[in-house]
Structures are given as C-alpha cells and as structure tokens.
C-alpha atoms as a PDB file:
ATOM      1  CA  UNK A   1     122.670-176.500-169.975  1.00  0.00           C
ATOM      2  CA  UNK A   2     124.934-177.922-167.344  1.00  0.00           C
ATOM      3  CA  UNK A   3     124.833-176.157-164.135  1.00  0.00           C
ATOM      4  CA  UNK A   4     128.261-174.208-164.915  1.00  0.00           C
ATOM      5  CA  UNK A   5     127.201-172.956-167.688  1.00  0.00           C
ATOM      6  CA  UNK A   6     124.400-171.906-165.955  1.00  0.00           C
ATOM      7  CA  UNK A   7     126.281-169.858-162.898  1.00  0.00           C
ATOM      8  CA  UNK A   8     129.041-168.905-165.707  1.00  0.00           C
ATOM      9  CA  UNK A   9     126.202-167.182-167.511  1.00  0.00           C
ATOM     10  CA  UNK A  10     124.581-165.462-163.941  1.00  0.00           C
ATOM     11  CA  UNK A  11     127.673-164.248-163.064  1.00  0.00           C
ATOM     12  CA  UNK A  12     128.426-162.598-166.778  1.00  0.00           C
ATOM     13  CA  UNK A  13     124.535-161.027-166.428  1.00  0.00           C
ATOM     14  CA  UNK A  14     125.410-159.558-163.221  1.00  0.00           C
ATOM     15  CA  UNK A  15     129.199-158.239-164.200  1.00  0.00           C
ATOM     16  CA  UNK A  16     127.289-156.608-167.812  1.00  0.00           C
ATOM     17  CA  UNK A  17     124.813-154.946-165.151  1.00  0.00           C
ATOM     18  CA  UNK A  18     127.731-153.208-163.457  1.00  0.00           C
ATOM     19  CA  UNK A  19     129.415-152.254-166.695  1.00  0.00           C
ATOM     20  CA  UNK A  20     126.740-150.776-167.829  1.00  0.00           C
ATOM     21  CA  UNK A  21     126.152-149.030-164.995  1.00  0.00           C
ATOM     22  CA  UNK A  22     129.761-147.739-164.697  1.00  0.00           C
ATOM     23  CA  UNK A  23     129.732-146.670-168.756  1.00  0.00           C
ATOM     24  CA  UNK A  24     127.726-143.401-168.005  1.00  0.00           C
ATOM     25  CA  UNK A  25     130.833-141.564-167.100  1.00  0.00           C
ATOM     26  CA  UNK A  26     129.032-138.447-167.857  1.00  0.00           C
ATOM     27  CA  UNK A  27     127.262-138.823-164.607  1.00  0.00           C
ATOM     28  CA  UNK A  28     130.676-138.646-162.606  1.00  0.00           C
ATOM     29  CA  UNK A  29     132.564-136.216-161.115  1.00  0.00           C
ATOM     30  CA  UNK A  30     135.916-135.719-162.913  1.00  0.00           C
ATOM     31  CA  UNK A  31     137.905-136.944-160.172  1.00  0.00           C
ATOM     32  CA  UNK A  32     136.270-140.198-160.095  1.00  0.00           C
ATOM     33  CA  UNK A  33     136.664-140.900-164.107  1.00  0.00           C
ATOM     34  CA  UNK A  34     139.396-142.593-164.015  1.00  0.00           C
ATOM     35  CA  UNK A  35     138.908-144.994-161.219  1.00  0.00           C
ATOM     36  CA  UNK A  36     135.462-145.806-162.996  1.00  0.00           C
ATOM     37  CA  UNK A  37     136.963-146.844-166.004  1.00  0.00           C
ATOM     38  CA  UNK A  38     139.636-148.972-164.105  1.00  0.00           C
ATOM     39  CA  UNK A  39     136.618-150.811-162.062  1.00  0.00           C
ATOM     40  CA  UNK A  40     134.609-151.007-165.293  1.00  0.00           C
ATOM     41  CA  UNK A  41     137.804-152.805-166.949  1.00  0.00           C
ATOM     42  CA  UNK A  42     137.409-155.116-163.892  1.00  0.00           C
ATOM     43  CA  UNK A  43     133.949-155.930-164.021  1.00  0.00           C
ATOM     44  CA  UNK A  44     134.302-156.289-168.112  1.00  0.00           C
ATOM     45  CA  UNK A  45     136.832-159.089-167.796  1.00  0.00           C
ATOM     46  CA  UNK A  46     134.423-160.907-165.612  1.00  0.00           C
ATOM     47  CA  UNK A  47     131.857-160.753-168.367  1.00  0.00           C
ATOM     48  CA  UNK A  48     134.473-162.147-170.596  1.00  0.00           C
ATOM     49  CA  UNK A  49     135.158-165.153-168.530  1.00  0.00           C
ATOM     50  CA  UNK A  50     130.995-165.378-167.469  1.00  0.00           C
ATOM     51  CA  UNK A  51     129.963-165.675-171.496  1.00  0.00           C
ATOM     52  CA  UNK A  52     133.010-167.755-172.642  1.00  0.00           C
ATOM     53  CA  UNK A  53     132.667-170.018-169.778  1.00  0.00           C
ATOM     54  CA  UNK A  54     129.127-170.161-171.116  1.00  0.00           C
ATOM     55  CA  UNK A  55     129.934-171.220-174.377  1.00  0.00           C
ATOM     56  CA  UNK A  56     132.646-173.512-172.959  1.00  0.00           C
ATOM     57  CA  UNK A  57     130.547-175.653-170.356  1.00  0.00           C
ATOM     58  CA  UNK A  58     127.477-175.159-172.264  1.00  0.00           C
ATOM     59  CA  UNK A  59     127.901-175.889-176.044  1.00  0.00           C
ATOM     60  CA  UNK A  60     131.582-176.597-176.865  1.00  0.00           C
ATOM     61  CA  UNK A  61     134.739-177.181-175.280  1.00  0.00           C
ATOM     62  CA  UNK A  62     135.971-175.423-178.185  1.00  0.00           C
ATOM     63  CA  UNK A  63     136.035-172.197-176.376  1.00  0.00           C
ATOM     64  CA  UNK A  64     137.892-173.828-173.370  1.00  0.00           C
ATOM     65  CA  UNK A  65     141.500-171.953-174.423  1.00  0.00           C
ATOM     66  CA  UNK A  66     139.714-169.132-174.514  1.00  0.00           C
ATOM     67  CA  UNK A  67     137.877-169.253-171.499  1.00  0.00           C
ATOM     68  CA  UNK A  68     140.628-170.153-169.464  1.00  0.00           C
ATOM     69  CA  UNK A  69     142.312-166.626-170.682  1.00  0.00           C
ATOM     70  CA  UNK A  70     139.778-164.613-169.765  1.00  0.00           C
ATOM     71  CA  UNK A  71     138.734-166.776-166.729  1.00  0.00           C
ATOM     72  CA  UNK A  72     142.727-166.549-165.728  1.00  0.00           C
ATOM     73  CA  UNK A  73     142.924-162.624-166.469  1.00  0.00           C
ATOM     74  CA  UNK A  74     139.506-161.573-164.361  1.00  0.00           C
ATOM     75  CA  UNK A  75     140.729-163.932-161.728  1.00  0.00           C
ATOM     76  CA  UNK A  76     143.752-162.067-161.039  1.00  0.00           C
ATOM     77  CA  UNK A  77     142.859-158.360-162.646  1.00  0.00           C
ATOM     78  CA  UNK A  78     139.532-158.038-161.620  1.00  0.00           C
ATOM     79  CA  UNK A  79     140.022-157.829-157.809  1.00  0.00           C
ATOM     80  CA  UNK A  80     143.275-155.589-157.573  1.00  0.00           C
ATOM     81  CA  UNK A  81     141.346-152.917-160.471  1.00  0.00           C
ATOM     82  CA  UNK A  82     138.135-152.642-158.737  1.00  0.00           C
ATOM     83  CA  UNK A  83     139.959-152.626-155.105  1.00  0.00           C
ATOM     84  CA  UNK A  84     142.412-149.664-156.462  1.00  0.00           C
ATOM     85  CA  UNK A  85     139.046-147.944-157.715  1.00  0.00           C
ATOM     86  CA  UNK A  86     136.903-148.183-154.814  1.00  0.00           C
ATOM     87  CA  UNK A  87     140.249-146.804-152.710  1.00  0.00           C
ATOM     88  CA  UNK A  88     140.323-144.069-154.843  1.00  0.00           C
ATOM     89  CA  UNK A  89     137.089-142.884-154.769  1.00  0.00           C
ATOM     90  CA  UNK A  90     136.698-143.192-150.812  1.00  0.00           C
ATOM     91  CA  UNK A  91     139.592-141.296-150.274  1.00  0.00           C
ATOM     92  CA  UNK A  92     138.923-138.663-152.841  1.00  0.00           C
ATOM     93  CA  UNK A  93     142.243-139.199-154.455  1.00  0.00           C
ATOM     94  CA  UNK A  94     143.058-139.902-158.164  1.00  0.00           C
ATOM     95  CA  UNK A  95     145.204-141.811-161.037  1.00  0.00           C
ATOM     96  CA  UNK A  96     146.768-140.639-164.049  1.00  0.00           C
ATOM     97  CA  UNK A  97     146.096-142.879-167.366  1.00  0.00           C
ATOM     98  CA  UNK A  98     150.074-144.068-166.848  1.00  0.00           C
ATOM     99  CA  UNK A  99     149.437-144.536-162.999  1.00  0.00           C
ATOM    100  CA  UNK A 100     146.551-147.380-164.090  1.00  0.00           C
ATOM    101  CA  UNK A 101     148.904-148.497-167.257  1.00  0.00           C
ATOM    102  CA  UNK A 102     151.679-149.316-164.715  1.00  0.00           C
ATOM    103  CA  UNK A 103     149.290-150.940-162.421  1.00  0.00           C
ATOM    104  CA  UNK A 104     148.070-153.299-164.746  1.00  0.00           C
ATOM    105  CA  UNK A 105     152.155-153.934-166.003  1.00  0.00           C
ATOM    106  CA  UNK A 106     152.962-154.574-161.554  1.00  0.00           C
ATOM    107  CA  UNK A 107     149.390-157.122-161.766  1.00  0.00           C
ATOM    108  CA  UNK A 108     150.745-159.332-164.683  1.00  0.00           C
ATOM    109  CA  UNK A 109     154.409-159.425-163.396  1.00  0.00           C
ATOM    110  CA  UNK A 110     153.187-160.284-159.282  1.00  0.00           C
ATOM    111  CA  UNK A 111     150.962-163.301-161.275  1.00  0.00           C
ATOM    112  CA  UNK A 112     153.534-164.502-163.162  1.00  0.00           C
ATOM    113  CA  UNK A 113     156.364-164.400-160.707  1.00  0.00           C
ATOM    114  CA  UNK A 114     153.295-166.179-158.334  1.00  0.00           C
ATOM    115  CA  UNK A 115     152.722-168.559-161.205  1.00  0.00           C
ATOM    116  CA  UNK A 116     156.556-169.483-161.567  1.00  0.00           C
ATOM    117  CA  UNK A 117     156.601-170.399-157.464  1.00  0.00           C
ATOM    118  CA  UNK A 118     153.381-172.379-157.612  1.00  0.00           C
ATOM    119  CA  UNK A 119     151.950-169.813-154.989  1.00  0.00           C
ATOM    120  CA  UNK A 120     149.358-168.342-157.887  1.00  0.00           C
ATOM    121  CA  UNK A 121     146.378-168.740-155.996  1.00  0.00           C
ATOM    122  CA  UNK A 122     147.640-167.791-152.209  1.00  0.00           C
ATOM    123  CA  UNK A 123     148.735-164.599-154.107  1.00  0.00           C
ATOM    124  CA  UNK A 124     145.218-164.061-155.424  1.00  0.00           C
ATOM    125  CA  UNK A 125     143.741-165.024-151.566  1.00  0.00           C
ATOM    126  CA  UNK A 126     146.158-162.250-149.773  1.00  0.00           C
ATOM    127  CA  UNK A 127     145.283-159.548-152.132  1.00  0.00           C
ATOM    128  CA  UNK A 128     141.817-160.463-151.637  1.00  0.00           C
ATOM    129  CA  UNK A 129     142.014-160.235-148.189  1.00  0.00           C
ATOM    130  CA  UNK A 130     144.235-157.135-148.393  1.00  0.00           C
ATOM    131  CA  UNK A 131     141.550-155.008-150.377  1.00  0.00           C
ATOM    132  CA  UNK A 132     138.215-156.139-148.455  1.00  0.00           C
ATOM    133  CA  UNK A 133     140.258-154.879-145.187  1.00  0.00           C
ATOM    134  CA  UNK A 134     141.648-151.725-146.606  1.00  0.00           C
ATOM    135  CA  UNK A 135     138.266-150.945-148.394  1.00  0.00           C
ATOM    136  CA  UNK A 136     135.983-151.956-145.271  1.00  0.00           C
ATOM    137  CA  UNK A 137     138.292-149.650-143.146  1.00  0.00           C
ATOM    138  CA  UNK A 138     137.888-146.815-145.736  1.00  0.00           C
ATOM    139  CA  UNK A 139     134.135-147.288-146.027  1.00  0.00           C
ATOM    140  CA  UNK A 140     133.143-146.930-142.596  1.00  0.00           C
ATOM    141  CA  UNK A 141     135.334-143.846-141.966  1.00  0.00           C
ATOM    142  CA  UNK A 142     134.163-142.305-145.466  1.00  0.00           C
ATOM    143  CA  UNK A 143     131.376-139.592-144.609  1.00  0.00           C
ATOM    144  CA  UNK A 144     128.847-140.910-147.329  1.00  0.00           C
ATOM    145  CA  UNK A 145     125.070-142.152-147.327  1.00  0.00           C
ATOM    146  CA  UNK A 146     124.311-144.799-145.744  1.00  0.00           C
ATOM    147  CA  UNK A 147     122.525-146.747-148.957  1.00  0.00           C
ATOM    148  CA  UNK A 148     125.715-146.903-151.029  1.00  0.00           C
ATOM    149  CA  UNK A 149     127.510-147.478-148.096  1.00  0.00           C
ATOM    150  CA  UNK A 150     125.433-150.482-146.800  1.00  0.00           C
ATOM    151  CA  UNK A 151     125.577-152.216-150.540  1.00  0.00           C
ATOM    152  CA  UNK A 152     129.426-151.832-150.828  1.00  0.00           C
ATOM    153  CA  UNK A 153     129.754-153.294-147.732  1.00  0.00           C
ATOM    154  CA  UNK A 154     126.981-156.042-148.192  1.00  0.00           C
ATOM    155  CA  UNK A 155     129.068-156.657-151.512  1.00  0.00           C
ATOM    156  CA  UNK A 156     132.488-157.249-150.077  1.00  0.00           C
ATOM    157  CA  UNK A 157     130.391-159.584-147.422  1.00  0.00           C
ATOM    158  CA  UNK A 158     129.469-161.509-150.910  1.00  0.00           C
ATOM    159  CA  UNK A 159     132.771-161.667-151.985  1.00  0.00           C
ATOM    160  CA  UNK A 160     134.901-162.602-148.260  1.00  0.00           C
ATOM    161  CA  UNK A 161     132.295-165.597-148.023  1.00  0.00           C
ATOM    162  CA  UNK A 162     132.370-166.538-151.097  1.00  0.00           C
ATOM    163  CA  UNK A 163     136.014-166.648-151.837  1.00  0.00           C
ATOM    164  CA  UNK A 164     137.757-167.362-148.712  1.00  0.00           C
ATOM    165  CA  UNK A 165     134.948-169.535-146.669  1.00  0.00           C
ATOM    166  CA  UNK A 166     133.236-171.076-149.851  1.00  0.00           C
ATOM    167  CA  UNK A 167     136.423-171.722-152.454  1.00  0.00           C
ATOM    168  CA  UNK A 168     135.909-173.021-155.361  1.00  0.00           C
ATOM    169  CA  UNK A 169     136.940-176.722-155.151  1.00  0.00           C
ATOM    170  CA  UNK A 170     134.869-179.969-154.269  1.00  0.00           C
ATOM    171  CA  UNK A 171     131.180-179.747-153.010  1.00  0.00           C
ATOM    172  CA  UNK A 172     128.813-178.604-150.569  1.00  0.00           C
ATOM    173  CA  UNK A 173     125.789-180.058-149.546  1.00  0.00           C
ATOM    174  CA  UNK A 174     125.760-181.939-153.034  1.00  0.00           C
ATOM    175  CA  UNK A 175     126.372-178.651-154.660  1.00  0.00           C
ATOM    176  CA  UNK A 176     129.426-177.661-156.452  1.00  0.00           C
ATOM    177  CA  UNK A 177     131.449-175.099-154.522  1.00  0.00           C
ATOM    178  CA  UNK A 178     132.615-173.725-157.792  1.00  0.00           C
ATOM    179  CA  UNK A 179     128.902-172.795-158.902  1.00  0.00           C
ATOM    180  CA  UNK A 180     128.302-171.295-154.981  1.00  0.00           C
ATOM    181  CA  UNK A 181     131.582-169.574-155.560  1.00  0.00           C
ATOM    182  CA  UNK A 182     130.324-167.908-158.677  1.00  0.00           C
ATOM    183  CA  UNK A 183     126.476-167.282-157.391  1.00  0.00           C
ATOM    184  CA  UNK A 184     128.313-165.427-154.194  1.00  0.00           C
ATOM    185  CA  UNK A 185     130.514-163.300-156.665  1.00  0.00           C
ATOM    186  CA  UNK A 186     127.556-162.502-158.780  1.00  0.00           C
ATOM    187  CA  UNK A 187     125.489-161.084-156.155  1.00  0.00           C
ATOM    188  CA  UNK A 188     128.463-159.325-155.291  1.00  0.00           C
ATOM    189  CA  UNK A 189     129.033-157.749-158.764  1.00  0.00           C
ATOM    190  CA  UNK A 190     125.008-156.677-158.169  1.00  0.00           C
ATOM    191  CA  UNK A 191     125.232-155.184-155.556  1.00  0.00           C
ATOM    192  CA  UNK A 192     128.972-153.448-155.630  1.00  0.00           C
ATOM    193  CA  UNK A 193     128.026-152.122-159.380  1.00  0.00           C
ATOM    194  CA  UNK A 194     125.223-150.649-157.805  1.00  0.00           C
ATOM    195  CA  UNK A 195     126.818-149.229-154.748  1.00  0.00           C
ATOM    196  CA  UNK A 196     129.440-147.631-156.104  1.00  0.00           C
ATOM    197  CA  UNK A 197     127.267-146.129-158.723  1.00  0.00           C
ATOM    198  CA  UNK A 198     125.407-144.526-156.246  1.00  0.00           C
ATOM    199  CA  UNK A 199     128.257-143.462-154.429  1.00  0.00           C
ATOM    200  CA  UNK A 200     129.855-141.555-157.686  1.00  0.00           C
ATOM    201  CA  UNK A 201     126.341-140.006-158.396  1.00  0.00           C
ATOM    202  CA  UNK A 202     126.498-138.946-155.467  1.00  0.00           C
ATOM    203  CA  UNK A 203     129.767-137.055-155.102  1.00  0.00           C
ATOM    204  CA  UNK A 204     128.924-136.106-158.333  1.00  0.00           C
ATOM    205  CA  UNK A 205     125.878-133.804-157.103  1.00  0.00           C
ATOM    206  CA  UNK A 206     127.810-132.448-153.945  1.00  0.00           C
ATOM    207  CA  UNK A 207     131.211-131.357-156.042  1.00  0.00           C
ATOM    208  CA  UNK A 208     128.662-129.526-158.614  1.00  0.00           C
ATOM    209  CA  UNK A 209     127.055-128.195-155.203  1.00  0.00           C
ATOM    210  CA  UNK A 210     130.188-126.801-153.750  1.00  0.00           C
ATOM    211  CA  UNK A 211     131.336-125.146-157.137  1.00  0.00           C
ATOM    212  CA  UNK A 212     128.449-123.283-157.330  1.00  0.00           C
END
C-alpha cells in the first residue's frame, strides 16, 4: 500500500470515529440536533474522500473520478458545515432544515464562482482562516468545561498547522506534505469529534437540569 493510500485510509478511520460519535443524536439536546447532523454531514464526506482515495492510490486508479468528487466536495463542504455547527452550538443558537439546505446551495455557488476565477483554493484558505478565528473567539468566551474545551481547541491547532503552515504540495523532510497534511487533519477529526461530543453531552445534561 503506497503511503497515500495509507494516510487516505487514517484520515477516513478517524472522520468514521467522529460520525459515529455524532450519530447518537439521542444523546443531544434538541437545540443542538441540527447542527450535529450538519457537522456529521461534514465529517461523512471526509470518510468518502478517506476510503475512495484508498481504493484509488491503493488498488486502482479506477476509482480516481470518483475520488476526486468526494475529495473535491469534503474539501470545500466539510470546513464551512462543521465551522457553522460548532458556531451554533457555542452560541446556543440554531438552524432550520431550509437554513442548512440554503447553506449548502451559498457553499456550491461561492466554489464554483471561485473555480471559474481560478481563486478555488485561496477561497477554501480564507474560509479556513475565517472559521478557526470566529470559533477560537467563541470557544474561549463560551462558559463550558475545560476538557471539551481544551480538545476543540487542540483540534483547530491540528487543522491551522496543518492546512495553512503544512499545505499540501511538495515535501518535507523527505515526506510528502500531502500525507502530513492528511495525518494533521486526522488527528484533528479525533480529537474535534470527540470534543464536541463532549460538549453536546454536556449541554445535554445541564438543559435536562434546568427543566427540571
């Protein structure tokens, strides 16, 4: 297995962890369902482009149409879905289902105009760097505990490093940035699935507290 299949197939492990985490809606406050399905749609693309890249560096090129679909759609998706979530649930605020549906219509239309001007990727950097300040601001001004706190913000660390110092093109230290990219975002996926299931647990527990 080449060693992009290899980080392709880490990064779709760690993504399927925070799915699955993010699945048991049942164990989230009502408020907060919504914004976990739109970061569990988020996470799920990653998967997508994790297994198919997989297939696609690993055993045949055949999936490479494929994989550059998904790969194309979590690249862009994934980041403004699970930044819209997490700002969401720190402020306490919610989405209707049409809210997210237009949301998703505004993401495909910004990459496509971005595609059409060649800017594709500076568009994906700025709303990068948009959401890790906006969500870093929220998080240490949000009155929550200090373990989900410290792995959201040890997860958006991940991410800053890994896509705006590390990239994703040409090597480093005789390793492919690409795979560092990926290992960076994985960890990231970890720990962020796991944060942020801890944080809706937890505001879970205190808004069946207060309606008692």
């Amino acid at each position: 297995m080449s060693s992009l299949a290899l980080s392709d197939a880490v990064l779709a492990a760690a993504s399927a962890f925070a799915v699955f985490l993010l699945s048991q809606q049942k164990s989230f406050a009502t408020v907060h369902q919504t914004a976990s399905k739109g970061a569990l749609l988020g996470f799920l693309l990653m998967v997508g482009a994790g297994v198919t890249g997989t297939l696609n560096f690993g055993f045949s090129e055949a999936w490479f149409e494929v994989y550059r679909f998904l790969n194309n759609a979590a690249t862009f998706m994934a980041p403004p879905l699970i930044g819209t979530a997490m700002i969401l649930v720190l402020s306490g605020n919610q989405w209707s289902k049409p809210a997210w549906g237009r949301l998703v219509i505004a993401i495909c239309l910004a990459f496509e105009v971005s595609r059409w001007y060649g800017v594709d990727y500076l568009y994906r950097d700025i709303q990068i760097a948009c959401f890790l300040t906006v969500i870093m601001l929220l998080l240490f001004r949000a009155q929550i505990e200090p373990g989900p706190k410290a792995m959201i913000a040890a997860a958006f660390i991940s991410y800053f490093v890994g896509a705006l110092v590390i990239g994703n093109e040409g090597t480093l230290a005789g390793y492919l940035r690409l795979n560092l990219f990926r290992y960076l975002i994985a960890l990231g996926n970890l720990m962020l699935g796991s944060g942020l299931f801890m944080l809706l647990k937890s505001q879970n527990k205190y808004t069946e507290q207060t309606s008692v």
